[in-house]
Protein backbone atom coordinates (compact mmCIF):
# COMPACT_ATOMS: atom_id res chain seq x y z
CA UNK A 1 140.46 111.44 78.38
CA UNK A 2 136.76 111.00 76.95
CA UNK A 3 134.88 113.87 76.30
CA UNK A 4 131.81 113.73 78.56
CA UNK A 5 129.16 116.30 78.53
CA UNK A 6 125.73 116.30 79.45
CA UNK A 7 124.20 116.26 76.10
CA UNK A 8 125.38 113.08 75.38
CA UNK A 9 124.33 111.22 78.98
CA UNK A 10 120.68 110.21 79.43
CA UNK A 11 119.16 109.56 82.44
CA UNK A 12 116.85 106.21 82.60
CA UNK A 13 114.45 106.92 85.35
CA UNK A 14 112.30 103.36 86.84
CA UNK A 15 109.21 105.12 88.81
CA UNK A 16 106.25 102.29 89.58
CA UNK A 17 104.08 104.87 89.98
CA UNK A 18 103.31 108.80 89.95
CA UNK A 19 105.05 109.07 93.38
CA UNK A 20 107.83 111.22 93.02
CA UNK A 21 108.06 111.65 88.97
CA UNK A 22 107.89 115.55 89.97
CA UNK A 23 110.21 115.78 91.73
CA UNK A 24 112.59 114.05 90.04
CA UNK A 25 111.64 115.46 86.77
CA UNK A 26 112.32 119.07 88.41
CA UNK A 27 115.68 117.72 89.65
CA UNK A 28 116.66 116.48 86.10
CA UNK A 29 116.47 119.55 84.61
CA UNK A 30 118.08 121.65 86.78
CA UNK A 31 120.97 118.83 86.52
CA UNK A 32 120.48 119.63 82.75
CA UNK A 33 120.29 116.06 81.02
CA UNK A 34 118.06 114.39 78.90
CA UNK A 35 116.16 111.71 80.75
CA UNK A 36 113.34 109.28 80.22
CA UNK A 37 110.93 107.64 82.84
CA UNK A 38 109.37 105.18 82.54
CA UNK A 39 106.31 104.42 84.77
CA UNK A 40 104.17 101.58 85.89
CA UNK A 41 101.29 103.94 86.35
CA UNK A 42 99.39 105.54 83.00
CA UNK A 43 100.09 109.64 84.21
CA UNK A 44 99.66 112.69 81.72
CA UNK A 45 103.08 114.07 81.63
CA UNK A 46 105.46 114.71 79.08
CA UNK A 47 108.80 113.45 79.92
CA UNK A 48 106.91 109.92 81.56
CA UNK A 49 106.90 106.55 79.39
CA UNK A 50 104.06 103.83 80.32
CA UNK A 51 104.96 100.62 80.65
CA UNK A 52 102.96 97.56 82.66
CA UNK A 53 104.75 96.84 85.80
CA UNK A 54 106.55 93.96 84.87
CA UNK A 55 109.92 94.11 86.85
CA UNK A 56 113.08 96.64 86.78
CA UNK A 57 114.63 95.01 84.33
CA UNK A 58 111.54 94.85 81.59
CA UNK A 59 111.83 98.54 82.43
CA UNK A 60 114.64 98.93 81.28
CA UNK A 61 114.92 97.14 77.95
CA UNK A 62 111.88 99.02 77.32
CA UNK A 63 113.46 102.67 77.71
CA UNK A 64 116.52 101.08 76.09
CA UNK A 65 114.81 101.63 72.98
CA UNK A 66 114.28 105.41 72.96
CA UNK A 67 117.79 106.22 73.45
CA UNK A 68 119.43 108.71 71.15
CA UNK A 69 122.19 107.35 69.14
CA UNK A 70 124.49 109.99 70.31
CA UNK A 71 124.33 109.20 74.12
CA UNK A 72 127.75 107.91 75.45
CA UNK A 73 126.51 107.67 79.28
CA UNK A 74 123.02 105.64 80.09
CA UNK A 75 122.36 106.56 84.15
CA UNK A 76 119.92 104.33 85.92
CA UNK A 77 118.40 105.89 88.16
CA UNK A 78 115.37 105.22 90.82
CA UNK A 79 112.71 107.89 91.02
CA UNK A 80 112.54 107.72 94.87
CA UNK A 81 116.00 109.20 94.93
CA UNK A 82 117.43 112.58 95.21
CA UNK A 83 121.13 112.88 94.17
CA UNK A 84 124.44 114.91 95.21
CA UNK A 85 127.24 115.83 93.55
CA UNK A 86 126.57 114.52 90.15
CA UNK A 87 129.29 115.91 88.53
CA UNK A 88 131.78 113.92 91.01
CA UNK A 89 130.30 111.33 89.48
CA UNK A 90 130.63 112.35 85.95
CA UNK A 91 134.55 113.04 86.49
CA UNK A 92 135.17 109.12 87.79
CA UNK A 93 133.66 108.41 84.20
CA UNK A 94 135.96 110.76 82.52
CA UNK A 95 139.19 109.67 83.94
CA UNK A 96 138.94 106.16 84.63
CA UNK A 97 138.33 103.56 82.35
CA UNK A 98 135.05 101.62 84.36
CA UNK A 99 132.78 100.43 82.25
CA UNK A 100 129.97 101.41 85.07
CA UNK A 101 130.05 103.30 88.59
CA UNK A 102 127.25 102.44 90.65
CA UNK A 103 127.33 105.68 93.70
CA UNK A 104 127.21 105.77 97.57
CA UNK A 105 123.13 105.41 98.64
CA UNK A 106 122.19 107.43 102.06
CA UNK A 107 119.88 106.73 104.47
CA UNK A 108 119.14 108.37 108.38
CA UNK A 109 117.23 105.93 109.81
CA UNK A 110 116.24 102.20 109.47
CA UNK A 111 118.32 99.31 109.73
CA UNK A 112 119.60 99.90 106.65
CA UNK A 113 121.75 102.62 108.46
CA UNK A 114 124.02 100.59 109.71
CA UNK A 115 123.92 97.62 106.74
CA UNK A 116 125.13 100.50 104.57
CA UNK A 117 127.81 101.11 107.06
CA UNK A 118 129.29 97.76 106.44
CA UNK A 119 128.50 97.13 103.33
CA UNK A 120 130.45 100.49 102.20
CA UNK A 121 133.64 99.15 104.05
CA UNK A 122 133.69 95.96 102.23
CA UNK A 123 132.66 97.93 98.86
CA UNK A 124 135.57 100.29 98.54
CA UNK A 125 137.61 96.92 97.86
CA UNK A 126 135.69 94.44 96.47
CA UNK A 127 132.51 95.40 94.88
CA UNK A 128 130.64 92.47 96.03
CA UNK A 129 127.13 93.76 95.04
CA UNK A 130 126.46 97.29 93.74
CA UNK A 131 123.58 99.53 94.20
CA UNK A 132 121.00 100.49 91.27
CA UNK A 133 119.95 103.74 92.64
CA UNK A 134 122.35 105.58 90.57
CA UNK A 135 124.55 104.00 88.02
CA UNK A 136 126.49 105.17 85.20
CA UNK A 137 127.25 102.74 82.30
CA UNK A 138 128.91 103.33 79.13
CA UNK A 139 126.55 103.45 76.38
CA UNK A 140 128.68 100.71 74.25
CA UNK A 141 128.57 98.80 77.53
CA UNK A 142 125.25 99.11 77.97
CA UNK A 143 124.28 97.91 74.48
CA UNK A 144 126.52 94.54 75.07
CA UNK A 145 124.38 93.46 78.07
CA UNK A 146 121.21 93.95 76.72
CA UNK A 147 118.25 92.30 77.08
CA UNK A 148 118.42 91.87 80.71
CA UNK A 149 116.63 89.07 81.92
CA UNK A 150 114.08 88.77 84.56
CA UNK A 151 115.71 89.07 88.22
CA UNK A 152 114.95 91.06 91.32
CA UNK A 153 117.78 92.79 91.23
CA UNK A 154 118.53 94.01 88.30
CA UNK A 155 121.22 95.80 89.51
CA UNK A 156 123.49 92.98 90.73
CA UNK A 157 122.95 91.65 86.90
CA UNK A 158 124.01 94.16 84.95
CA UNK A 159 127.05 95.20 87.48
CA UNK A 160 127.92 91.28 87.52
CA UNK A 161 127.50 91.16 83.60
CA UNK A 162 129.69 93.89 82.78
CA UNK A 163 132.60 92.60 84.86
CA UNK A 164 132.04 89.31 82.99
CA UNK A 165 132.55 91.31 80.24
CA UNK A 166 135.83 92.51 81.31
CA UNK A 167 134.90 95.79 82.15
CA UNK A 168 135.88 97.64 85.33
CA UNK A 169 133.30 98.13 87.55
CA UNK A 170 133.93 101.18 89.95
CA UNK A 171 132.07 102.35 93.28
CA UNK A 172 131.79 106.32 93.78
CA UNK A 173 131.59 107.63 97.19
CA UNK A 174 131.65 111.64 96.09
CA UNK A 175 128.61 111.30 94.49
CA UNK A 176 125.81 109.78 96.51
CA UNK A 177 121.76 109.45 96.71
CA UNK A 178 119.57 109.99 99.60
CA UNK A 179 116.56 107.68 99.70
CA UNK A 180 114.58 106.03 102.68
CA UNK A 181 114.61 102.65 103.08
CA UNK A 182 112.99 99.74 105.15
CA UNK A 183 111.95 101.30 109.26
CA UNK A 184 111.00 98.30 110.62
CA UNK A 185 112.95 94.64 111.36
CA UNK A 186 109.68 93.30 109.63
CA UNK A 187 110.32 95.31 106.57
CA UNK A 188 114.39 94.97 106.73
CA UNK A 189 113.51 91.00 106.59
CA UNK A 190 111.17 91.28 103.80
CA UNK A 191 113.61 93.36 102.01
CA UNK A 192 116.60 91.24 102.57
CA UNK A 193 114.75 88.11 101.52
CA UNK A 194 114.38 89.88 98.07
CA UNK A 195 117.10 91.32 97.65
CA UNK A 196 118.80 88.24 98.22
CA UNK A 197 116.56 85.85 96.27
CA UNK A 198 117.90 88.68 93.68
CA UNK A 199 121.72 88.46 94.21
CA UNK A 200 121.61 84.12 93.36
CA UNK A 201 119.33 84.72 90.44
CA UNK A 202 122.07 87.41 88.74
CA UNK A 203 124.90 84.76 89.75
CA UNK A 204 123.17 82.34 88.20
CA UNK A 205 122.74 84.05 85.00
CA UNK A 206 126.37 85.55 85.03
CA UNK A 207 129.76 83.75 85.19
CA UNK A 208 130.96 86.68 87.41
CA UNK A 209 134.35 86.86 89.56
CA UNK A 210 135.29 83.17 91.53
CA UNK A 211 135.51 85.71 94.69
CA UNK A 212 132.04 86.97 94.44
CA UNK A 213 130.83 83.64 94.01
CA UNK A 214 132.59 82.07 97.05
CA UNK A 215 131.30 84.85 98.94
CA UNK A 216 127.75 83.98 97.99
CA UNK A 217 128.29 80.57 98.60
CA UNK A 218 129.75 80.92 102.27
CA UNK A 219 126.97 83.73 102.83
CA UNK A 220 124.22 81.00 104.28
CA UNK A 221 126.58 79.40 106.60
CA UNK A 222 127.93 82.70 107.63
CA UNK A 223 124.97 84.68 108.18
CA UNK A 224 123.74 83.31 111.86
CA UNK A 225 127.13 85.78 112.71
CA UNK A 226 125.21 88.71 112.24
CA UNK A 227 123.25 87.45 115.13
CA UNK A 228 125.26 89.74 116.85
CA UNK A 229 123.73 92.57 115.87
CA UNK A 230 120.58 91.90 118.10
CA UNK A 231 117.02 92.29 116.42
CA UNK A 232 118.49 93.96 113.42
CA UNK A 233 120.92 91.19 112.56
CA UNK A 234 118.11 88.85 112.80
CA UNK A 235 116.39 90.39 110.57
CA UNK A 236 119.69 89.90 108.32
CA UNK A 237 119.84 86.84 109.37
CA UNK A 238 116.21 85.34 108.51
CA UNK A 239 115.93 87.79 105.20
CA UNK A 240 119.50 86.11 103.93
CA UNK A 241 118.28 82.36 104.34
CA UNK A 242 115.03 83.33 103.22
CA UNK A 243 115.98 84.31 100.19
CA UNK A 244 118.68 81.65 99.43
CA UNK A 245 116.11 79.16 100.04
CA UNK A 246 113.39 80.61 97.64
CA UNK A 247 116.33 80.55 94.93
CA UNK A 248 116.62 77.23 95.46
CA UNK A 249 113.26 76.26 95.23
CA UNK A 250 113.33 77.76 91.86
CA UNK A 251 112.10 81.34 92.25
CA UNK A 252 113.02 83.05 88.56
CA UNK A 253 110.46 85.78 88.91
CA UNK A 254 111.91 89.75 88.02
CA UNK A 255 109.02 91.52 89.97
CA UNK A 256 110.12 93.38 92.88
CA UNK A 257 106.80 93.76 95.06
CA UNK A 258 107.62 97.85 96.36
CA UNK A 259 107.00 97.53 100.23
CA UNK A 260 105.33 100.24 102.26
CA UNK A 261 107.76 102.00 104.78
CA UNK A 262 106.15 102.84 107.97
CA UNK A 263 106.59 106.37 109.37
CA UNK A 264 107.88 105.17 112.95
CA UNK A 265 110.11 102.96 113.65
């Protein structure tokens, strides 16, 4: 078994702007780690990194570079999040051999409620896509899939790269993050469309698993299913062949435009 402390993880926090840094800052330390975050707004603090707003993933190669040589355990980690159980987390590291854990996200209301709900199902058996909000990646791991290159979802890359790697990539349900997502269909479309303009762009820059990329191929044809799921699956629906179609018009931008969640819903 690896000996994991927290002296030798560090946290890698993306915030686009001062929203939330406090917060999370005050939540790091009481976790006791050494973190870094890096911000797309120019703030007087400490602990907070400036760097343009360029995309996730410019993010973090940036932070990459401050990282202590000592670190075994990088966590990426959004600064809109506030997280549970960490240390459930920590133990999957210690006693499995995963090159990266990506952990359960929470949400109470939204659409994204229920796409959790399924997604989580499929998840615990095959890790089709993973979630960035909290991940935990072995520092020697880490290092091998650097630079990342621009994509929307930077997550999906570096969780598809390290299992081209031949790394085990593991999803954690004892240690979760509670965030709020998308309230309206509008903004679950919008979302989706990303998102999924995201997930081809990382397949086409990994080789990744021949399931993952059947899956991604039947996903257009399949997606008029969700239908089902009234005004909610429509919004699935449109946001998936949305964003499959402004793949394949050649979309290769790593910008992830940060949409405003209404209050109601």
């Amino acid at each position: 078994m690896e000996t994991i402390d927290k002296s030798n993880i560090c946290f890698i926090v993306l915030a686009r702007s001062h929203e939330g840094v406090a917060e999370k800052t005050s939540e790091l330390r009481k976790l006791g780690v050494p973190f870094i975050i890096v911000c797309g707004e120019k703030i007087d603090h400490p602990d907070v990194i400036y760097r343009k707003k360029k995309g996730k993933f410019d993010a973090i190669n940036f932070a990459a570079k401050f990282i202590d040589k000592n670190i075994k355990i990088i966590c990426l980690n959004d600064v809109d999040t506030k997280i549970f159980k960490f240390e459930k987390a920590l133990e999957a590291m210690r006693y499995s051999n995963a090159g990266l854990i990506f952990c359960k996200v929470k949400v109470d209301s939204g659409p994204q409620v229920q796409f959790y709900s399924l997604m989580d199902q499929i998840r615990r058996y095959f890790p089709i896509t993973s979630s960035g909000e909290l991940m935990l990646i072995r520092k020697k791991v880490f290092d091998e899939i650097l630079p990342i290159p621009p994509c929307k979802t930077e997550d999906n890359y570096v969780s598809l790269k390290v299992a081209e790697l031949g790394y085990h990539v593991s999803f954690c349900e004892d240690c979760w993050v509670e965030t709020k997502r998308t309230q309206t269909f509008e903004e679950e479309m919008q979302y989706k469309t990303r998102t999924v303009t995201g997930l081809y762009q990382a397949l086409s820059l990994t080789k990744g698993s021949p399931l993952v990329r059947v899956f991604y191929l039947s996903l257009p044809f399949f997606a008029p299913l969700l239908l089902v799921q009234g005004k909610r699956g429509g919004a699935w629906t449109k946001g998936i062949l949305q964003g499959y179609t402004n793949f394949l018009r050649g979309d290769k931008g790593g910008a992830f435009e940060k949409i405003v969640v209404q209050s109601k819903y």
